[in-house]
PDB file of N, CA and C in Angstrom:
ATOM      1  N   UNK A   1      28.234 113.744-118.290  1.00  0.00           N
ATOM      2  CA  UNK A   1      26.866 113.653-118.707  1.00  0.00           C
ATOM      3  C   UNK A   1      26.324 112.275-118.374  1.00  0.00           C
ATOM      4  N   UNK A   2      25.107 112.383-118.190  1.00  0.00           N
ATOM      5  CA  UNK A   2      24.156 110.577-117.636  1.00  0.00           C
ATOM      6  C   UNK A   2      23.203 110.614-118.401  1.00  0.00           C
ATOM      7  N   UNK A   3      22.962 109.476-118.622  1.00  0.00           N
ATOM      8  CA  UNK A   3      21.677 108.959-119.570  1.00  0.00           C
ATOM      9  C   UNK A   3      20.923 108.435-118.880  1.00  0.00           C
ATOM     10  N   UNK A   4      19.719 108.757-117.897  1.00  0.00           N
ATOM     11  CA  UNK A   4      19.143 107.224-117.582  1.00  0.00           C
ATOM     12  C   UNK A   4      17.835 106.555-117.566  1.00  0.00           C
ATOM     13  N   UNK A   5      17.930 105.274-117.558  1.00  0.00           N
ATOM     14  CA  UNK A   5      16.040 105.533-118.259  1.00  0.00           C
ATOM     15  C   UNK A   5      16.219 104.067-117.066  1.00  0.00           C
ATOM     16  N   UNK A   6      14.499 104.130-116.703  1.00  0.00           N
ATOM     17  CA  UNK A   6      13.995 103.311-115.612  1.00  0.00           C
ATOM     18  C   UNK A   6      13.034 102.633-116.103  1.00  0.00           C
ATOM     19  N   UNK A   7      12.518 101.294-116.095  1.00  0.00           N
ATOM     20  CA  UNK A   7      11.115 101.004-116.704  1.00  0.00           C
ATOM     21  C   UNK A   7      10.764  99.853-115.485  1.00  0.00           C
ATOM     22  N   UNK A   8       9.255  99.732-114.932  1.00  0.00           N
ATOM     23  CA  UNK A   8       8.598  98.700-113.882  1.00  0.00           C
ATOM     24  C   UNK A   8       7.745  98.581-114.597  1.00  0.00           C
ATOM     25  N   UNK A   9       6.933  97.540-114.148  1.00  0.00           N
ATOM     26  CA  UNK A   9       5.709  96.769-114.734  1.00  0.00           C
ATOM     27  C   UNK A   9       5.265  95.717-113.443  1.00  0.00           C
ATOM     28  N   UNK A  10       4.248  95.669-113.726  1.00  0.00           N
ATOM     29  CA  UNK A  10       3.748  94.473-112.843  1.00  0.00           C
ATOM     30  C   UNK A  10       2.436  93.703-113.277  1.00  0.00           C
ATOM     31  N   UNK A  11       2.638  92.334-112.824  1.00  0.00           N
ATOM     32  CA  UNK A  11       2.160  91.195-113.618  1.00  0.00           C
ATOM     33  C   UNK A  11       1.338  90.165-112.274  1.00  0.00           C
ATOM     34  N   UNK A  12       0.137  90.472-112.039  1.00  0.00           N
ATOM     35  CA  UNK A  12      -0.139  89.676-110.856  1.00  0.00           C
ATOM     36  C   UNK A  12       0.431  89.990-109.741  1.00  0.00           C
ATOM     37  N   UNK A  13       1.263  89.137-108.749  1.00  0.00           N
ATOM     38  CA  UNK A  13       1.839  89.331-107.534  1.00  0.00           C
ATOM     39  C   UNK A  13       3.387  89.754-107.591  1.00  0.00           C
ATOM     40  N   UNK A  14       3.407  90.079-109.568  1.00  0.00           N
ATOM     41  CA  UNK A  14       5.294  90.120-109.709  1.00  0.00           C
ATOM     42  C   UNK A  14       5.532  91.773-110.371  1.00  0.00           C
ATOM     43  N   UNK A  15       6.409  92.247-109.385  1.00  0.00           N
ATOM     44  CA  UNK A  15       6.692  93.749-109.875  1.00  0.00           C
ATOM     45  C   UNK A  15       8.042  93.316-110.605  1.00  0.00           C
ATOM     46  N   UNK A  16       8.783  93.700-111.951  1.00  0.00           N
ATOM     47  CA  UNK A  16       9.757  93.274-112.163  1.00  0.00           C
ATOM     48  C   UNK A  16       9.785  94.865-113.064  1.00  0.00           C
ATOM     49  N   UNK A  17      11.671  94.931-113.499  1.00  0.00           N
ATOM     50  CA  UNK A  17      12.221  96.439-113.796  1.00  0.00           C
ATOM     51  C   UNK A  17      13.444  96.921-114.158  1.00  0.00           C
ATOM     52  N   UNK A  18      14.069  97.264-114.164  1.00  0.00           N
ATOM     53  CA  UNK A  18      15.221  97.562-114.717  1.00  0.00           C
ATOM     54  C   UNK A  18      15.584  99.044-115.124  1.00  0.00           C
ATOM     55  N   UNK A  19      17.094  99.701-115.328  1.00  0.00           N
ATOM     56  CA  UNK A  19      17.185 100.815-115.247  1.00  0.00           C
ATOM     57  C   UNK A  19      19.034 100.724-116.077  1.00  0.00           C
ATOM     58  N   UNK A  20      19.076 101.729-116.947  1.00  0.00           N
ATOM     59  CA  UNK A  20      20.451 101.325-117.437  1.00  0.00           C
ATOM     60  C   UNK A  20      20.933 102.949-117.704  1.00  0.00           C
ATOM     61  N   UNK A  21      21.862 102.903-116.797  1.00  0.00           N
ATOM     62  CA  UNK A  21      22.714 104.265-117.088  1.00  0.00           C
ATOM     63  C   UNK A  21      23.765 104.066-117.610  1.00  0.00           C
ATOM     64  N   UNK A  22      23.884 105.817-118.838  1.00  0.00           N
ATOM     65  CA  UNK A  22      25.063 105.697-119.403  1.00  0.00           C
ATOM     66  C   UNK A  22      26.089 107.020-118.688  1.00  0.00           C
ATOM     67  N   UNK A  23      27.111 107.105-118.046  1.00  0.00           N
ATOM     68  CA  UNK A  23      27.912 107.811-117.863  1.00  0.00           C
ATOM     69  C   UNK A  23      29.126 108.433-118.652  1.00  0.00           C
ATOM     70  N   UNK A  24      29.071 109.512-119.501  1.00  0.00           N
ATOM     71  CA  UNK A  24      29.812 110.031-120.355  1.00  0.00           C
ATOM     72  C   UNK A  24      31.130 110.112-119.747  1.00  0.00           C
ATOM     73  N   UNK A  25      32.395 109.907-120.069  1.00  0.00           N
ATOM     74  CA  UNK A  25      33.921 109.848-119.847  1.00  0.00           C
ATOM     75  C   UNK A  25      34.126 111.582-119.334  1.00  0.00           C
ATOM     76  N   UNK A  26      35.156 111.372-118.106  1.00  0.00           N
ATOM     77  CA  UNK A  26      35.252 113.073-117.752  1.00  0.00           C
ATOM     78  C   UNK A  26      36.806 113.229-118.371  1.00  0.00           C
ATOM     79  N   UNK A  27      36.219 114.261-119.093  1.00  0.00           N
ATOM     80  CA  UNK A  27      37.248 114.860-119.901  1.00  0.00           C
ATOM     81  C   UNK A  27      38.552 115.277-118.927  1.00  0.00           C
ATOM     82  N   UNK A  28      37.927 116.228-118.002  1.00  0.00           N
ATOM     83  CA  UNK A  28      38.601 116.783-117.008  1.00  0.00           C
ATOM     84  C   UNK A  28      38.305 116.565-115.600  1.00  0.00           C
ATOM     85  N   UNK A  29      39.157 116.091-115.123  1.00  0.00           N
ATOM     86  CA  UNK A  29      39.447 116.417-113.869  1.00  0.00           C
ATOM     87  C   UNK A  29      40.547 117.037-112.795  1.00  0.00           C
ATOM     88  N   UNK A  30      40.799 117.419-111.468  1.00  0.00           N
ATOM     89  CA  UNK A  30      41.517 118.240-110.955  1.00  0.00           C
ATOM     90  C   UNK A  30      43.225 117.527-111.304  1.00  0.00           C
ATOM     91  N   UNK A  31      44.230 118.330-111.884  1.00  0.00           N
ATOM     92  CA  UNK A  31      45.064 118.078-111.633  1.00  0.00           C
ATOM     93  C   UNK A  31      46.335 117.135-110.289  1.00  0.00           C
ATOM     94  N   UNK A  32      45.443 117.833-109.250  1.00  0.00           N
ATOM     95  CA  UNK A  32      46.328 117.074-108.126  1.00  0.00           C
ATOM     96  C   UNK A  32      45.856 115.687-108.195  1.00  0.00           C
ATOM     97  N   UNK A  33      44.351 115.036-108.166  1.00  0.00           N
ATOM     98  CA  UNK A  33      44.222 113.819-108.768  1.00  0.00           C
ATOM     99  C   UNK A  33      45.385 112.498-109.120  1.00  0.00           C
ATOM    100  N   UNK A  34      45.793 113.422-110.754  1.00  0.00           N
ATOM    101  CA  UNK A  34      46.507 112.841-111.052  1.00  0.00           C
ATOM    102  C   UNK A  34      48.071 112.567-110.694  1.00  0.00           C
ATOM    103  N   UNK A  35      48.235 114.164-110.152  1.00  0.00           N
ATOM    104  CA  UNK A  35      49.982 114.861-110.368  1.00  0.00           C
ATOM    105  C   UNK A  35      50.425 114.868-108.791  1.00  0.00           C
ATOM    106  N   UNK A  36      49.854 115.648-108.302  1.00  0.00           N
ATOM    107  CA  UNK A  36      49.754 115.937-107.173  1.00  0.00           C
ATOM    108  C   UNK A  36      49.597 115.288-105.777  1.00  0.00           C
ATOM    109  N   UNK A  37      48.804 114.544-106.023  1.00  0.00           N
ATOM    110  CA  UNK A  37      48.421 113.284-104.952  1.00  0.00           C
ATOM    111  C   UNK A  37      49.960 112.207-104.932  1.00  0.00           C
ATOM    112  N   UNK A  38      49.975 111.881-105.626  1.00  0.00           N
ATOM    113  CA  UNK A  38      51.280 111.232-106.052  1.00  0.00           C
ATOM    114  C   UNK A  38      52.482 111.643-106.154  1.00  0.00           C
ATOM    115  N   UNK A  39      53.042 113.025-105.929  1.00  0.00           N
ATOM    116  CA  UNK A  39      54.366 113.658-105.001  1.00  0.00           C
ATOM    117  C   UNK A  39      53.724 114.107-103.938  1.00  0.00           C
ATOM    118  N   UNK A  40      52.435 114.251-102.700  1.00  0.00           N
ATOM    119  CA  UNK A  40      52.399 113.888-101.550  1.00  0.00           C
ATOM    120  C   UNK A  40      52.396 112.435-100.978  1.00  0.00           C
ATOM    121  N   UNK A  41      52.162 111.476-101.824  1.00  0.00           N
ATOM    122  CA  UNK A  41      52.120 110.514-100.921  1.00  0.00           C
ATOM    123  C   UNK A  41      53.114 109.946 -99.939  1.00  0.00           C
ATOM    124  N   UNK A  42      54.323 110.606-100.190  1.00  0.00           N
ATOM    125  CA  UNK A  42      55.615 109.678 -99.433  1.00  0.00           C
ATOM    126  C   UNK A  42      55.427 110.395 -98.037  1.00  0.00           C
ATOM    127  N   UNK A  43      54.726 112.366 -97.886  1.00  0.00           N
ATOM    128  CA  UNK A  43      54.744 112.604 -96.677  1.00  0.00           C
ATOM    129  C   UNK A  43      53.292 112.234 -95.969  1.00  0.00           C
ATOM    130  N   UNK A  44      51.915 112.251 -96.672  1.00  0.00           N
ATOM    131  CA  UNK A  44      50.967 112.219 -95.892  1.00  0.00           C
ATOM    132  C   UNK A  44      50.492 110.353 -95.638  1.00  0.00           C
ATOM    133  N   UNK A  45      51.752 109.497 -95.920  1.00  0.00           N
ATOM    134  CA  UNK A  45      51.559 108.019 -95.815  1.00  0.00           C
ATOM    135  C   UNK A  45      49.778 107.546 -96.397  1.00  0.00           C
ATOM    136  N   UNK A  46      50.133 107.427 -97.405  1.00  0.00           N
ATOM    137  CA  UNK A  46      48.342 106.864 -98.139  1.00  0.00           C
ATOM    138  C   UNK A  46      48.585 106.919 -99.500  1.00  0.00           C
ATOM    139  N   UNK A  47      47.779 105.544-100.241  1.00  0.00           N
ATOM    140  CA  UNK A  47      47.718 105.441-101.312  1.00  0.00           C
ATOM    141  C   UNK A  47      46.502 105.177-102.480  1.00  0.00           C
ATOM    142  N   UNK A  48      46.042 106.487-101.435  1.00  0.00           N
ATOM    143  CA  UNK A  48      44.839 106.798-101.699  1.00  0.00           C
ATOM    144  C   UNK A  48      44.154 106.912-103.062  1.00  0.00           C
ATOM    145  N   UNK A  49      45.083 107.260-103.955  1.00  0.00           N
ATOM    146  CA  UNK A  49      44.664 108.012-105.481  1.00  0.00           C
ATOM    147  C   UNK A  49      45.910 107.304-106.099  1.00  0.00           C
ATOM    148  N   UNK A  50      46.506 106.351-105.891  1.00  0.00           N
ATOM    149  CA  UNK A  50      47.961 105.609-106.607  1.00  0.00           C
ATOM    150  C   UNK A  50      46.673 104.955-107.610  1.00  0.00           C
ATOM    151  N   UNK A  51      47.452 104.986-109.000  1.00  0.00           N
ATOM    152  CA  UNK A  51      46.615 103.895-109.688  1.00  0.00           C
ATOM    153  C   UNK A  51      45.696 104.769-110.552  1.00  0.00           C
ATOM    154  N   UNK A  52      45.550 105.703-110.418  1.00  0.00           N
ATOM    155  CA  UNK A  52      44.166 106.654-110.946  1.00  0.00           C
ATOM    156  C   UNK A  52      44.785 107.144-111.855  1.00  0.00           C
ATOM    157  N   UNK A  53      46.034 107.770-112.287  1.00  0.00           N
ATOM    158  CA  UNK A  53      46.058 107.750-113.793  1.00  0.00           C
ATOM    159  C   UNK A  53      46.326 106.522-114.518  1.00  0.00           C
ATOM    160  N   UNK A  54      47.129 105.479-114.217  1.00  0.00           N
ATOM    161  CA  UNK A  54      46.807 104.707-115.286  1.00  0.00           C
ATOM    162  C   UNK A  54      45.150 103.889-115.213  1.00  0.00           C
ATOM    163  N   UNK A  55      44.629 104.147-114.703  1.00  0.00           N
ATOM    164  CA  UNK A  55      43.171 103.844-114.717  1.00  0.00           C
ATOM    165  C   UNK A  55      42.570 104.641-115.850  1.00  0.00           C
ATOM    166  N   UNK A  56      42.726 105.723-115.740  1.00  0.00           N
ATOM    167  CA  UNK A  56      42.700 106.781-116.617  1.00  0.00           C
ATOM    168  C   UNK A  56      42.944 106.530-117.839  1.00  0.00           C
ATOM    169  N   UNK A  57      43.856 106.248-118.045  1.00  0.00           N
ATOM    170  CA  UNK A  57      44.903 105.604-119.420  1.00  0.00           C
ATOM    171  C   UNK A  57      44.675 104.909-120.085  1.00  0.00           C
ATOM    172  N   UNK A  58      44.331 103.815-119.228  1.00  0.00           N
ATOM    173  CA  UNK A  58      43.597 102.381-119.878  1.00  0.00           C
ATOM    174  C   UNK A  58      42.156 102.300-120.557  1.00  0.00           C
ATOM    175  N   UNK A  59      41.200 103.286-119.676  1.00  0.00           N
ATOM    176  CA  UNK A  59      39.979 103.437-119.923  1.00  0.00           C
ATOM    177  C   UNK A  59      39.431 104.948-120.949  1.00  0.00           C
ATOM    178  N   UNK A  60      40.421 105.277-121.498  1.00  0.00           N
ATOM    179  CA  UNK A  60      40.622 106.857-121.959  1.00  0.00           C
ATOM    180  C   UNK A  60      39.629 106.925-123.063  1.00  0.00           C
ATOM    181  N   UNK A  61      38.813 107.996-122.483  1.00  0.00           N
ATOM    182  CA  UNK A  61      37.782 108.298-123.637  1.00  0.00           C
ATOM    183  C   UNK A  61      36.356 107.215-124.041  1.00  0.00           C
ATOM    184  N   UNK A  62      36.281 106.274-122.593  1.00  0.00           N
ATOM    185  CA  UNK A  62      35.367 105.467-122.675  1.00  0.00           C
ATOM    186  C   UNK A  62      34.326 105.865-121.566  1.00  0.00           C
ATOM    187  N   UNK A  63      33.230 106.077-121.880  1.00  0.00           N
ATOM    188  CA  UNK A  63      32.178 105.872-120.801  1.00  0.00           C
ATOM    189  C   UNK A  63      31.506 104.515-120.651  1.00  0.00           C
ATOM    190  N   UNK A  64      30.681 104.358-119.600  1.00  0.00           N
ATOM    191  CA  UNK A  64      30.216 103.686-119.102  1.00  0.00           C
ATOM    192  C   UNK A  64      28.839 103.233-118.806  1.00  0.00           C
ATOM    193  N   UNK A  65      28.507 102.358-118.833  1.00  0.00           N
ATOM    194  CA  UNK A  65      26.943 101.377-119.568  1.00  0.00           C
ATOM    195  C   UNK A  65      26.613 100.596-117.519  1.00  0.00           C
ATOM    196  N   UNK A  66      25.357 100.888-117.067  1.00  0.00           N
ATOM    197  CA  UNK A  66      25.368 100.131-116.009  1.00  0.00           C
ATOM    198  C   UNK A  66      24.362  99.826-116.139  1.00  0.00           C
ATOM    199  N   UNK A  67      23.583  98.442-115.724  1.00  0.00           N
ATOM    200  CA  UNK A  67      22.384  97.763-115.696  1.00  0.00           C
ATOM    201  C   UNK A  67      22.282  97.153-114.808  1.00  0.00           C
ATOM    202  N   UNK A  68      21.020  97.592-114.356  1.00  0.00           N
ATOM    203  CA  UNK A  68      20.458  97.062-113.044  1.00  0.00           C
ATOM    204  C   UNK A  68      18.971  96.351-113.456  1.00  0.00           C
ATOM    205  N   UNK A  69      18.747  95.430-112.505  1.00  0.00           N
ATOM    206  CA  UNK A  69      17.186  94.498-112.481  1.00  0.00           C
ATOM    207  C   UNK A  69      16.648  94.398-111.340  1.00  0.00           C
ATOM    208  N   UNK A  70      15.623  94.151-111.336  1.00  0.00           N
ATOM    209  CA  UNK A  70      14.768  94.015-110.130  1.00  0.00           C
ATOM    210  C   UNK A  70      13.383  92.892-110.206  1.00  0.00           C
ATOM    211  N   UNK A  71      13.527  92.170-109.706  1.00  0.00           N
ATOM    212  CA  UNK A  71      12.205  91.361-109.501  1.00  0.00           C
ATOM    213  C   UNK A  71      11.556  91.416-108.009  1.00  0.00           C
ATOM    214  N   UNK A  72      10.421  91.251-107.669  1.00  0.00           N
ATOM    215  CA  UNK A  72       9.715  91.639-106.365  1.00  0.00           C
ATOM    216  C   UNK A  72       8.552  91.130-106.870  1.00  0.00           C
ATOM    217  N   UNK A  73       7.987  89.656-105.499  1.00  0.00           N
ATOM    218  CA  UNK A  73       6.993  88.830-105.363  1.00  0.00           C
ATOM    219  C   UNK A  73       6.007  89.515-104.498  1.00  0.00           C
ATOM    220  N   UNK A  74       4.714  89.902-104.654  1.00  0.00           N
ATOM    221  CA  UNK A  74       4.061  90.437-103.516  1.00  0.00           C
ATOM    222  C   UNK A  74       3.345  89.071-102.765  1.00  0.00           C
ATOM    223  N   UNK A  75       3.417  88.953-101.650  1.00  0.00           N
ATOM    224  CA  UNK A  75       2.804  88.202-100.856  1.00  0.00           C
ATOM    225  C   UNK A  75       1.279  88.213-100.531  1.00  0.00           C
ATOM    226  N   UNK A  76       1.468  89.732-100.216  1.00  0.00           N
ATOM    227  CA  UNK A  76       0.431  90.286 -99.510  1.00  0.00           C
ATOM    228  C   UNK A  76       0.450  91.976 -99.783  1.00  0.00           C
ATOM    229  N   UNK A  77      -0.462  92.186 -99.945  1.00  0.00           N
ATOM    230  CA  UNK A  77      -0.372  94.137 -99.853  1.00  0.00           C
ATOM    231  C   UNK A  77       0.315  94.538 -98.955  1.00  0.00           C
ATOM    232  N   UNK A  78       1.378  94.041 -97.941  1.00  0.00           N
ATOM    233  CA  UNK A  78       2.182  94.644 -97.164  1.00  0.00           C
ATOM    234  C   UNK A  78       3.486  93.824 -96.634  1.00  0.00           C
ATOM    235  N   UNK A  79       3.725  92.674 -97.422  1.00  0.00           N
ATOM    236  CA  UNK A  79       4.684  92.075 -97.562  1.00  0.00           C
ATOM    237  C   UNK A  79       5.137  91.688 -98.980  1.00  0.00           C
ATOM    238  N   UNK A  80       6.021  91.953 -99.358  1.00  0.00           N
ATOM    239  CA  UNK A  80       7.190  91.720-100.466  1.00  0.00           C
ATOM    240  C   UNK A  80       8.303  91.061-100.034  1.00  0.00           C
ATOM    241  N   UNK A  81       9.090  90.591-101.230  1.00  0.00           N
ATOM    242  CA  UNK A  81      10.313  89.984-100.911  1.00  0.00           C
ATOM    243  C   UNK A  81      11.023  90.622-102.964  1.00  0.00           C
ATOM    244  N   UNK A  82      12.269  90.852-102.850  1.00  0.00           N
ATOM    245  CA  UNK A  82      12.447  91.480-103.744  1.00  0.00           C
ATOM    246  C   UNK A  82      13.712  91.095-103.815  1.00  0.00           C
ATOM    247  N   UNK A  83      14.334  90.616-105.157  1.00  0.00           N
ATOM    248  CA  UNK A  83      15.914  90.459-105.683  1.00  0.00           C
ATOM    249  C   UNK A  83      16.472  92.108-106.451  1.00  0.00           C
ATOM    250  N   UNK A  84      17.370  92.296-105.887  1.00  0.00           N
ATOM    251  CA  UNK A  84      17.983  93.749-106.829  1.00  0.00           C
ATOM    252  C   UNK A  84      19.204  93.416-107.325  1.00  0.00           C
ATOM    253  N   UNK A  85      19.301  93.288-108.653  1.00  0.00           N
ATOM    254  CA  UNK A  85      21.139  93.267-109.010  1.00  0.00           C
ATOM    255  C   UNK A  85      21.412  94.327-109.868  1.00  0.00           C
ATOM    256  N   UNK A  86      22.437  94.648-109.151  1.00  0.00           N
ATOM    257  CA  UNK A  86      22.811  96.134-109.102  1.00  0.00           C
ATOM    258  C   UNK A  86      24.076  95.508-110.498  1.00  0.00           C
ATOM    259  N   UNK A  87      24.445  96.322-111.426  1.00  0.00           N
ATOM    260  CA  UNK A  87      25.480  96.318-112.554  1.00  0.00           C
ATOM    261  C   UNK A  87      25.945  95.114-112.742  1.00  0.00           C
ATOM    262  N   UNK A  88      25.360  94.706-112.955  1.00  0.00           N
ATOM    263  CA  UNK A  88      24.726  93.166-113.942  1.00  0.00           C
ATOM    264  C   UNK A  88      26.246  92.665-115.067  1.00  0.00           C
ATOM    265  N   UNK A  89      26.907  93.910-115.793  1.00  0.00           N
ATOM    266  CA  UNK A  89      27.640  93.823-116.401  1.00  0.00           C
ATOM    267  C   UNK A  89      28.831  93.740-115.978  1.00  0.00           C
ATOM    268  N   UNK A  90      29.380  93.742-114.415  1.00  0.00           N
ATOM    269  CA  UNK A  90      30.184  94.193-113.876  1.00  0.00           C
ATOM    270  C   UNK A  90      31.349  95.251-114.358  1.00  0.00           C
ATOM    271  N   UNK A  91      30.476  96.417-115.107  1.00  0.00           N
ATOM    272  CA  UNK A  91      31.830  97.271-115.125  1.00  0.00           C
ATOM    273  C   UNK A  91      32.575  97.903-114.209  1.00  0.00           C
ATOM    274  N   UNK A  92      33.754  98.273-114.197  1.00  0.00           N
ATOM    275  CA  UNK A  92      34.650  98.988-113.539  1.00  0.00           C
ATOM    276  C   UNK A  92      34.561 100.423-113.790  1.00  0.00           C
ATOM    277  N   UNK A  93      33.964 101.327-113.288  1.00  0.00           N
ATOM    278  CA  UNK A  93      33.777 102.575-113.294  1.00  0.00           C
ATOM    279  C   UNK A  93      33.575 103.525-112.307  1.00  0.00           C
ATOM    280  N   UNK A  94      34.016 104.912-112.522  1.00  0.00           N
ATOM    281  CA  UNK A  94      33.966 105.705-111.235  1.00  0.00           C
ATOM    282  C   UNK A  94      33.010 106.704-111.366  1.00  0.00           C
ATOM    283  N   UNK A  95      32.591 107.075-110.872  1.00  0.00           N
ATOM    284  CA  UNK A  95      31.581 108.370-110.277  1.00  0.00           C
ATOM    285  C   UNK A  95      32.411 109.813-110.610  1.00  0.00           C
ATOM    286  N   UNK A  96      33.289 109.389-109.543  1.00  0.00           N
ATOM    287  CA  UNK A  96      34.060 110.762-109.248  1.00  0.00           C
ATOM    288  C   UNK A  96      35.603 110.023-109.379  1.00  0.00           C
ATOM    289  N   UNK A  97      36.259 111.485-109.041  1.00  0.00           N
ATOM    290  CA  UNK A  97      37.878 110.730-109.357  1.00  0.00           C
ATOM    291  C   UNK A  97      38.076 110.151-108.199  1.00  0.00           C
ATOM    292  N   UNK A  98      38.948 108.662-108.688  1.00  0.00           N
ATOM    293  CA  UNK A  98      39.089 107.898-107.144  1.00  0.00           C
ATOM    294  C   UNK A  98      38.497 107.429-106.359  1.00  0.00           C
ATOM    295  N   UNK A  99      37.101 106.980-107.225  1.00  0.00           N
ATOM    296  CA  UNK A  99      35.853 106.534-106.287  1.00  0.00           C
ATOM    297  C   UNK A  99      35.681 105.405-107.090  1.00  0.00           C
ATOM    298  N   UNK A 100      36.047 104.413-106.820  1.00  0.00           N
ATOM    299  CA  UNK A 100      35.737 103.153-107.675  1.00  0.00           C
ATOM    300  C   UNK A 100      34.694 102.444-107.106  1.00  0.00           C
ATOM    301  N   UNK A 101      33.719 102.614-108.106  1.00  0.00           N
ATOM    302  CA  UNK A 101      31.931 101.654-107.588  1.00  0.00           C
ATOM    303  C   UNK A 101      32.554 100.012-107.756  1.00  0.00           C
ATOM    304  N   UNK A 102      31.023  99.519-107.102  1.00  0.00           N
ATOM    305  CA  UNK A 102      30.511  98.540-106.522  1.00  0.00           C
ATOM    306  C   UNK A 102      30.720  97.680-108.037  1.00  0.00           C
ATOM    307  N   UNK A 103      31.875  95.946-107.872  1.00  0.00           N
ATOM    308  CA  UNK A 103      31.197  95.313-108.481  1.00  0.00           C
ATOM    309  C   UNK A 103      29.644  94.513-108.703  1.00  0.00           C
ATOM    310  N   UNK A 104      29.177  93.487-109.724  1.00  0.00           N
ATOM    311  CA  UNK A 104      28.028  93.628-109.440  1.00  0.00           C
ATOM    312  C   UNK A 104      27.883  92.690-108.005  1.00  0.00           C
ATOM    313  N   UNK A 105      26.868  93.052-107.808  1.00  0.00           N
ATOM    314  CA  UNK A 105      26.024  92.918-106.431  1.00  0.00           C
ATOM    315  C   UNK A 105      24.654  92.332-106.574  1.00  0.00           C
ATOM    316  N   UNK A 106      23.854  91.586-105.344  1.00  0.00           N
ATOM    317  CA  UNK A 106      22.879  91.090-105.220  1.00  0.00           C
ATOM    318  C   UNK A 106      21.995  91.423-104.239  1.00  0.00           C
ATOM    319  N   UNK A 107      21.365  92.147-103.855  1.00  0.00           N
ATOM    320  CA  UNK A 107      20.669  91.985-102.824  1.00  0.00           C
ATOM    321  C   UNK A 107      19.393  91.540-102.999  1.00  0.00           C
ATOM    322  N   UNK A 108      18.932  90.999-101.922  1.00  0.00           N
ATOM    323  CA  UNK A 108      17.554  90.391-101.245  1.00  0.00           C
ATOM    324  C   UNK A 108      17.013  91.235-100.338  1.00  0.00           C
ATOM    325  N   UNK A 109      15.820  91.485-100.593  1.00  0.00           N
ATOM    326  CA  UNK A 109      14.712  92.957 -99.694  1.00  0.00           C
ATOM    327  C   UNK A 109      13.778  92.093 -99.415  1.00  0.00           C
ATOM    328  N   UNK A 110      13.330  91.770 -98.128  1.00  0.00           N
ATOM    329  CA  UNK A 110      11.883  91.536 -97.457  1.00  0.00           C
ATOM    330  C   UNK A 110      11.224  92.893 -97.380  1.00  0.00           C
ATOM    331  N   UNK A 111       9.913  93.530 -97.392  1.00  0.00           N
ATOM    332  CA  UNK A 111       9.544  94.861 -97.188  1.00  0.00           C
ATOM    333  C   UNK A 111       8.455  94.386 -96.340  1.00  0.00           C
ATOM    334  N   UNK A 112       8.058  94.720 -95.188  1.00  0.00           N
ATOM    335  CA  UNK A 112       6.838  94.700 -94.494  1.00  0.00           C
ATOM    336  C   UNK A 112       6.420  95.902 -94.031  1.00  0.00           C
ATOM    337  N   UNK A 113       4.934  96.199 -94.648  1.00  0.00           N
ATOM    338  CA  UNK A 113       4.309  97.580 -94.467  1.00  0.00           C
ATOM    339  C   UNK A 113       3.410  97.163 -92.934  1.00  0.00           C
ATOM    340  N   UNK A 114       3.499  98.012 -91.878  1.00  0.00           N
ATOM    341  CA  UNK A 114       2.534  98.193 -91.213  1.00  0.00           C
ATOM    342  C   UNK A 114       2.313  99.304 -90.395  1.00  0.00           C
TER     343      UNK A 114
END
């Protein structure tokens, strides 16, 4: 389950915003994941999914809180320049099984409309 709520505003030449999702803990996921992946690995060479149950283990029954911000200067009605930081909190959390997201991050956006 996701929670997510978005809010912008703008103030003169400054668009600023933020957005904070909550990701509910997956109860279930596919067996091979955990079991399975891990008595193939010695023939299909990859350690692809090693680590994912005790990831599992450690984090059991916890979901996950992500916060993001945004500030954006308008220049001009067709130029912007914009900061995005993406999970602010740096949690460690997955999407899907074995998909470990992005610590936090920064990006910088120039936008030119023409």
């Amino acid at each position: 389950h996701n929670f997510k709520i978005d809010i912008q505003s703008s103030w003169k030449k400054l668009d600023f915003g933020g957005s904070l999702i909550f990701t509910s803990w997956q109860e279930n996921i596919d067996r091979f994941f955990v079991d399975g992946a891990i008595a193939l690995e010695p023939f299909i060479r990859t350690q692809a999914f090693s680590g994912l149950k005790e990831w599992r283990e450690r984090f059991n029954g916890r979901g996950t809180t992500q916060i993001d911000l945004r500030v954006a200067y308008n220049f001009t009605p067709t130029l912007k320049l914009a900061v995005i930081a993406k999970n602010i909190l740096n949690m460690e959390y997955m999407e899907r099984p074995a998909e470990l997201q992005d610590p936090t991050n920064i990006v910088f956006q120039f936008n030119w409309q023409f």
